[in-house]
Protein backbone atom coordinates (compact mmCIF):
# COMPACT_ATOMS: atom_id res chain seq x y z
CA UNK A 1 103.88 94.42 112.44
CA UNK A 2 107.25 93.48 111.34
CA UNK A 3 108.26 92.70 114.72
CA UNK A 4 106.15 89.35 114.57
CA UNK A 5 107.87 87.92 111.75
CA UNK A 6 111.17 86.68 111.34
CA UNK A 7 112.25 87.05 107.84
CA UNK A 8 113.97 85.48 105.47
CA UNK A 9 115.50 86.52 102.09
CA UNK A 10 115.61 84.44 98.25
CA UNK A 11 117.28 86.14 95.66
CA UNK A 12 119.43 85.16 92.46
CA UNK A 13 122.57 86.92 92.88
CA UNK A 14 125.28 88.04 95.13
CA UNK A 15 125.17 91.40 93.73
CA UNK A 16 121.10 91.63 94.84
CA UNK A 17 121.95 89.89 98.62
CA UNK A 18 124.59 93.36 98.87
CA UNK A 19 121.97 95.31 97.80
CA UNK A 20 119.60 94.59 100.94
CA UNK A 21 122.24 94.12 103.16
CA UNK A 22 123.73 90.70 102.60
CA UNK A 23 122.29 89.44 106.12
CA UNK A 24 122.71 85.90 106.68
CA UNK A 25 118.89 85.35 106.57
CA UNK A 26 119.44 86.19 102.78
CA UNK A 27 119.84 82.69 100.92
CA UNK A 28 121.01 82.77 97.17
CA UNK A 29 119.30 80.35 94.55
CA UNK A 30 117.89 79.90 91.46
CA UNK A 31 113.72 79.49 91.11
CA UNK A 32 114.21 77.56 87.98
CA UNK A 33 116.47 74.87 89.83
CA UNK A 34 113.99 73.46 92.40
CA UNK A 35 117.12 72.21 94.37
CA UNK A 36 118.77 75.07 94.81
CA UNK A 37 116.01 76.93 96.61
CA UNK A 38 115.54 74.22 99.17
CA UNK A 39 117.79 75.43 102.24
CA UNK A 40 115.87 79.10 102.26
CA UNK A 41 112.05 77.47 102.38
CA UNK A 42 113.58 75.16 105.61
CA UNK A 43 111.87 76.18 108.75
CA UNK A 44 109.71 78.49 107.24
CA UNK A 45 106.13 79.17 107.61
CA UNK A 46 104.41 81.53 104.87
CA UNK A 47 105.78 82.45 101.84
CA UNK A 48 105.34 85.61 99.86
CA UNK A 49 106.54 85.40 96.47
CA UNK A 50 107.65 88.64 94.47
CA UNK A 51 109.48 87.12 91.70
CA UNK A 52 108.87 88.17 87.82
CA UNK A 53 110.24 88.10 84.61
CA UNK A 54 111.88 91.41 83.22
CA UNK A 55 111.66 92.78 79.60
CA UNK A 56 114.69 94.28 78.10
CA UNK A 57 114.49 96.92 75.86
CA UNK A 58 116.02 96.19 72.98
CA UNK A 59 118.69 98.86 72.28
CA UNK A 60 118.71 101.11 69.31
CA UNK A 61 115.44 102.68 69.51
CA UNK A 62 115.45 106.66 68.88
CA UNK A 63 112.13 107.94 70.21
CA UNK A 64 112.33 111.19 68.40
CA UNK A 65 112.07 109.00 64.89
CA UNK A 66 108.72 107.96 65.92
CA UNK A 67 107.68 103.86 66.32
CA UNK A 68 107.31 101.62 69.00
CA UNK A 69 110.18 100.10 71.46
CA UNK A 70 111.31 96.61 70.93
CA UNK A 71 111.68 94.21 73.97
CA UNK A 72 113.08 90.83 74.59
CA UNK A 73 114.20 88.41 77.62
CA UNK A 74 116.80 86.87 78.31
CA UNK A 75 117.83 83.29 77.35
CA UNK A 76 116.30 81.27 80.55
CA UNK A 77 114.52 84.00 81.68
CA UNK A 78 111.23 84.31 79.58
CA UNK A 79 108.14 84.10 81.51
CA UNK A 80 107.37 80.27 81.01
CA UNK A 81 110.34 79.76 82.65
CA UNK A 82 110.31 82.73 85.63
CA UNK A 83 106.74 82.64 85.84
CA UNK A 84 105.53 79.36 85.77
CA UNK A 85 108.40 76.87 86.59
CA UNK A 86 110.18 79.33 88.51
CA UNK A 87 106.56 80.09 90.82
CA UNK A 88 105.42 76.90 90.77
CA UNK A 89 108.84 75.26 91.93
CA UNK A 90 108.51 77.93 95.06
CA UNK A 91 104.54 76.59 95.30
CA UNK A 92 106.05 73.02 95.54
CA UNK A 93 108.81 73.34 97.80
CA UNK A 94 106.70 75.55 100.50
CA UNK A 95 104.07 72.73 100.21
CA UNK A 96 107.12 70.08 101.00
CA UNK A 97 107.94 71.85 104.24
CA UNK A 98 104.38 72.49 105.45
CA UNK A 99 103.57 76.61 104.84
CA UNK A 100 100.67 77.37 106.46
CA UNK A 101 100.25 80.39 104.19
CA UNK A 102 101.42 81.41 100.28
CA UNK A 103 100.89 84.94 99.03
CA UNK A 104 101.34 85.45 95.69
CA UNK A 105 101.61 88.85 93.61
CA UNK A 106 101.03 88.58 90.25
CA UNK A 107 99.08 91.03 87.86
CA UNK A 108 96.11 92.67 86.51
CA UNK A 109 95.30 92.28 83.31
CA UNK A 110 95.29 88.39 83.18
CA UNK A 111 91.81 88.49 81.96
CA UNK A 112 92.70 89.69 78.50
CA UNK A 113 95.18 86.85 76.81
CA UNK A 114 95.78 89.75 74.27
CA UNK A 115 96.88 92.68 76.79
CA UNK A 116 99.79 94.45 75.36
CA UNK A 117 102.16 92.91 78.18
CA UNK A 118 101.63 89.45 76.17
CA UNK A 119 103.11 90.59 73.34
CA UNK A 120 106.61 92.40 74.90
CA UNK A 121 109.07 90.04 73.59
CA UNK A 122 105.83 87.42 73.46
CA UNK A 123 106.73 86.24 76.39
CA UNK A 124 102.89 85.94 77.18
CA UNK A 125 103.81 86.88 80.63
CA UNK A 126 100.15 87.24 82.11
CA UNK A 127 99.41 83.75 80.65
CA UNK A 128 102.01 82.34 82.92
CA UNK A 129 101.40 84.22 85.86
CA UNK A 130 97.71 83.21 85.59
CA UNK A 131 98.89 79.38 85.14
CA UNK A 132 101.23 79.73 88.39
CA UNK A 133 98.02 81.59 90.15
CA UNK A 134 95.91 77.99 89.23
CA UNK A 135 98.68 75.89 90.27
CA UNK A 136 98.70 77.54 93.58
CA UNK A 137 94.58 77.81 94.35
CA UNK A 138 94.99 73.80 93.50
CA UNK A 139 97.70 73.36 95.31
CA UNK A 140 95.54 72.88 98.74
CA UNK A 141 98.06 75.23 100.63
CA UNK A 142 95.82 78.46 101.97
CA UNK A 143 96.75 81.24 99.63
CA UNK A 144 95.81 85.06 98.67
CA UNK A 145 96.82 86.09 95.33
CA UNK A 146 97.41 89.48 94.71
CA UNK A 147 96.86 91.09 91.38
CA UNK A 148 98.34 94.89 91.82
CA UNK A 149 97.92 97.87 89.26
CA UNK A 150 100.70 99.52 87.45
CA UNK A 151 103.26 100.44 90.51
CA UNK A 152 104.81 103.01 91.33
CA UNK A 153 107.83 104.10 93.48
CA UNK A 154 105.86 106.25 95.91
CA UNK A 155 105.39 106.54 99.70
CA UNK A 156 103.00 104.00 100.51
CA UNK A 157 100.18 104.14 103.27
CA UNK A 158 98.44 107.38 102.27
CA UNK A 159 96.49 106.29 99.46
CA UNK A 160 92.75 104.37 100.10
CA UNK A 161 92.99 101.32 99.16
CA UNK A 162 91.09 99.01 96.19
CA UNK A 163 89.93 95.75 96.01
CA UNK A 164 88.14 94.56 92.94
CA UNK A 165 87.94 91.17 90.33
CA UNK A 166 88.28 90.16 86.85
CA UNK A 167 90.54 93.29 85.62
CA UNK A 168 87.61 95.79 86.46
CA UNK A 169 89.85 98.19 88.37
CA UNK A 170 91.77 98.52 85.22
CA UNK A 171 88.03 100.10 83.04
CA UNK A 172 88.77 103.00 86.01
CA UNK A 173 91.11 105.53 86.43
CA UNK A 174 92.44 104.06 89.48
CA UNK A 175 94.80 101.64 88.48
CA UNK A 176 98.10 101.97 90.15
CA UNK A 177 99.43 101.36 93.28
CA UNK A 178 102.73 101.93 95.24
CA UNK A 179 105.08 99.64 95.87
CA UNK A 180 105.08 99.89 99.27
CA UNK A 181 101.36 99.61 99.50
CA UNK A 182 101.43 96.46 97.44
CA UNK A 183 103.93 94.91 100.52
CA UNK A 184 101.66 96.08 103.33
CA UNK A 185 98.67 94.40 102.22
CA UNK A 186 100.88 90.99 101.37
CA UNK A 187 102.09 91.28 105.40
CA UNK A 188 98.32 92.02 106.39
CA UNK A 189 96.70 89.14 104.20
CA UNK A 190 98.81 86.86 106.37
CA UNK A 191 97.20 87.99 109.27
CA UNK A 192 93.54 87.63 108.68
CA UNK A 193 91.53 84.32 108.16
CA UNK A 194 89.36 86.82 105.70
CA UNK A 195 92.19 87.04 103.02
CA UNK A 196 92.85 83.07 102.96
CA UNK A 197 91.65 81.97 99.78
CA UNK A 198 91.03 84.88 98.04
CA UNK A 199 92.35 86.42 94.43
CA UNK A 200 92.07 90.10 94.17
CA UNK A 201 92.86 93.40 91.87
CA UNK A 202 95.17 95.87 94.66
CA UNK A 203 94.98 99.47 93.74
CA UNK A 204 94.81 102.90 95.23
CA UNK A 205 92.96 106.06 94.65
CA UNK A 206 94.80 108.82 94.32
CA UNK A 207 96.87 110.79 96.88
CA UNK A 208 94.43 113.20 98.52
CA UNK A 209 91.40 111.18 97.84
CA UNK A 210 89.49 108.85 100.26
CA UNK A 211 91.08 107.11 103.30
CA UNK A 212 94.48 105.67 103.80
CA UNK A 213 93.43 101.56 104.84
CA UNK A 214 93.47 101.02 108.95
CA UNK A 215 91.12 98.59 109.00
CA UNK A 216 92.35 95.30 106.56
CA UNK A 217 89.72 92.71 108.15
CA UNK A 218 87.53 95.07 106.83
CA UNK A 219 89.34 95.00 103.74
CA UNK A 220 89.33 91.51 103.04
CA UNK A 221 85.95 90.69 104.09
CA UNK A 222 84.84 92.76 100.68
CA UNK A 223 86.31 89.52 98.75
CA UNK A 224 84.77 87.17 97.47
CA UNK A 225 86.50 85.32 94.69
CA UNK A 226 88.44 82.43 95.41
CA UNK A 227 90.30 83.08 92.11
């Protein structure tokens, strides 16, 4: 499969380019500064975007005294700004060179404007993640938008595979997912004419349970929602 792409790379730092290899086909820029982004979307024809904001703990919390963690962001990189501006300046400068294809990975829970990942640092970062997800089914550009479980960091591609709507995955007890499961399916939606415009839940059963996915037409075809 990954033989039929030719990639390319958009991260923020110099420090993350070293950490997957600092290849040439890695570009460095910032989402927030449409301009600066330009030179990686040139040439390109689909775009998956990954990015997301990051809570920081806030340091100082003893567990063993009992209470909750604190979190925060960092100044210019709370949600509204990561989440929205940063996603939606990706949206519009894939839509200025022509993508035939966006694939976006947000989040369950965007349902729920009160989940508890609203309130860490109350950044609200499911409300902006679900406004990015609108700009992008408006945008006219074919899409699939990915809403993933909790993930993990665990082999991917022997789990069965989940597909719901509307946060009902997360009433069940199957509500995580692997990374590396979340990045197959986002290579396999761009393949099928069933995932194009289509929002979905992604998780997995667990390890031992059901069938790993072979078949992703299959897959898709269970989708209905267009957001």
């Amino acid at each position: 499969m990954a033989d039929k792409y030719v990639a390319k790379g958009l991260v923020r730092s110099e420090e993350s380019k070293e950490k997957i290899g600092g290849a040439d086909d890695v570009f460095i820029g910032d989402i927030r500064d449409a301009d600066s982004i330009i030179p990686a979307f040139q040439g390109i024809d689909a775009l998956i975007i990954l990015s997301s904001s990051v809570p920081k703990m806030k340091p100082g919390f003893d567990p063993s005294k009992g209470g909750r963690p604190e979190f925060y962001y960092e100044d210019g990189a709370y949600p509204e700004q990561v989440d929205w501006i940063g996603q939606k300046n990706q949206i519009d400068a894939a839509k200025s060179v022509g993508v035939k294809q966006i694939v976006l990975v947000g989040s369950m829970g965007g349902t729920n404007p009160n989940h508890p990942l609203n309130s860490l640092g109350n950044g609200k970062i499911l409300i902006w993640k679900r406004k990015a997800e609108e700009y992008l089914a408006e945008s006219g550009v074919p899409y699939a938008i990915i809403r993933p479980g909790g993930l993990q960091d665990k082999e991917g591609g022997i789990r069965e595979l989940l597909v719901g709507k509307d946060d009902e995955l997360l009433q069940t007890e199957t509500k995580m997912i692997p990374r590396a499961d979340v990045a197959e399916v986002c290579i396999q939606a761009l393949q099928y004419e069933e995932a194009k415009f289509k929002a979905f839940d992604l998780a997995t059963k667990p390890e031992g349970a059901g069938t790993p996915a072979k078949d992703f037409k299959a897959l898709f075809s269970q989708i209905s929602t267009r957001f």
